[in-house]
Protein backbone atom coordinates (compact mmCIF):
# COMPACT_ATOMS: atom_id res chain seq x y z
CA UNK A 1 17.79 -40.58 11.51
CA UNK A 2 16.56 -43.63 9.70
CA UNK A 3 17.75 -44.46 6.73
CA UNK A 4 14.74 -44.80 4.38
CA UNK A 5 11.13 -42.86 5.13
CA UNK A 6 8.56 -44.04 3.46
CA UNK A 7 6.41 -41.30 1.74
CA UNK A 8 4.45 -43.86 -0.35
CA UNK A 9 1.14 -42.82 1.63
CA UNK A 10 2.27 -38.85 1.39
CA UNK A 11 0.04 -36.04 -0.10
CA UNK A 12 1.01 -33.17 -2.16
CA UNK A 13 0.10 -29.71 -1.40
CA UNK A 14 -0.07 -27.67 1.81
CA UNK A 15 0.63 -28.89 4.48
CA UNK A 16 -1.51 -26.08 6.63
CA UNK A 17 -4.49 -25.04 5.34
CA UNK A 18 -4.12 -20.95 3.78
CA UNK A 19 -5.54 -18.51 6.30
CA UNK A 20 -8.57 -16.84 5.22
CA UNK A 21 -8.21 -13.45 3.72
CA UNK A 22 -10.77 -10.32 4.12
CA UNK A 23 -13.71 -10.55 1.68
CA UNK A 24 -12.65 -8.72 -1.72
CA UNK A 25 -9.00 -8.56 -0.80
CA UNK A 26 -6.55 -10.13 -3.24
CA UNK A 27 -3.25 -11.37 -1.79
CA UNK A 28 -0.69 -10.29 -4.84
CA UNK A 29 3.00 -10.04 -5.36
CA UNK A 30 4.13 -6.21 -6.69
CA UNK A 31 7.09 -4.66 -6.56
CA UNK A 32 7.12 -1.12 -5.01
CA UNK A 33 10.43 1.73 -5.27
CA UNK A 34 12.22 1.34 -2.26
CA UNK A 35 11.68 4.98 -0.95
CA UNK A 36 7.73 4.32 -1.55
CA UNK A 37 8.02 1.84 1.17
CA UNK A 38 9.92 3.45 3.02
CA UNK A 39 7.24 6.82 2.86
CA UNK A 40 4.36 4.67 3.87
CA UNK A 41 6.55 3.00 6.48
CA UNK A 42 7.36 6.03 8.49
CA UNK A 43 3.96 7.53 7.89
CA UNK A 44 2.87 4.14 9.19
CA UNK A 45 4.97 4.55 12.31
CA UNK A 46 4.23 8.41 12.84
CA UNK A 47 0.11 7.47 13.19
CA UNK A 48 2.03 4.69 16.23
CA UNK A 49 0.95 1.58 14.15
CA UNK A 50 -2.51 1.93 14.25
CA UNK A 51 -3.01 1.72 10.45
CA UNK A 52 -0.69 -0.60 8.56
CA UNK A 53 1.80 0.40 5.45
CA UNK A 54 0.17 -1.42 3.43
CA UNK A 55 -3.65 0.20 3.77
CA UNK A 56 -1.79 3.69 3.43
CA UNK A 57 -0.84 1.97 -0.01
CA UNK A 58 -4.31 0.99 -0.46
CA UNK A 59 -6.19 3.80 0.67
CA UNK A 60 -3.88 6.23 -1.78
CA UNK A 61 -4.32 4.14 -4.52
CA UNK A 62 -8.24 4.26 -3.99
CA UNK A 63 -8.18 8.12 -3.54
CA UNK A 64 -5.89 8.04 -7.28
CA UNK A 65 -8.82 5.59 -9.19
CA UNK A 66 -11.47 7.39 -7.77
CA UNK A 67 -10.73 11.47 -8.43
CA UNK A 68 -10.32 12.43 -4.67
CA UNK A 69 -6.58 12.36 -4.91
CA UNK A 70 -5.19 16.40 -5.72
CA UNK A 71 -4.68 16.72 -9.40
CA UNK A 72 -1.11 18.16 -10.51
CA UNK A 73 -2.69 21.06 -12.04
CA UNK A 74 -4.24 21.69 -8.48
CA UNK A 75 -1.49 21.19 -6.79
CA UNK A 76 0.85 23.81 -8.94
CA UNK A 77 -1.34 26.20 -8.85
CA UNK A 78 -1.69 26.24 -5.04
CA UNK A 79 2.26 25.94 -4.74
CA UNK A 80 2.35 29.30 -7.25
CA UNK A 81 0.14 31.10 -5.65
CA UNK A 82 1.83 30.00 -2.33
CA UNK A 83 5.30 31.01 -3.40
CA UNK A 84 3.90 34.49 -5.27
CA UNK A 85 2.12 35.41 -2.40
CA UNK A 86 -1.60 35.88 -4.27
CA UNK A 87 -5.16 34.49 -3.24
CA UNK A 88 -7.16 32.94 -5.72
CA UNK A 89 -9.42 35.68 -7.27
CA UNK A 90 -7.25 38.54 -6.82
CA UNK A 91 -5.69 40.04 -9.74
């Protein structure tokens, strides 16, 4: 090792350029619960890696923000019914 570098012509900044990211992607820091990631992980590894934790994340979010996700009152009315044993319509 020498003992004095000179950095006098040195740049600030990166030192690689940042990879590109996908058109309309953000790249954000967010902090998830612990057994969230570790749903979307396994359901990641059950469908053999093909599809990523993270766009599980993504793609339930977008189902949330745009209706298509169950709403509760759906889904405890099915789980009623389900544990009464009726059908919808029959009284």
């Amino acid at each position: 090792m020498k003992e004095n570098y000179d950095f006098s012509k040195g740049k600030r900044g990166r030192v690689l350029a940042e990879t590109p990211q996908d058109p309309g992607k953000v790249k954000i820091t967010i902090r998830l619960d612990e057994d969230l990631l570790d749903h979307f992980g396994a359901l990641a590894d059950a469908l053999g890696g093909k599809t990523g934790y993270q766009t599980l994340i993504n793609s339930a979010l977008r189902e949330y923000v745009e209706g298509k996700a169950p709403k509760f009152e759906d889904t405890l009315r099915r789980i009623l019914r389900e544990e009464l044993g009726t059908r919808p319509g029959a009284a």
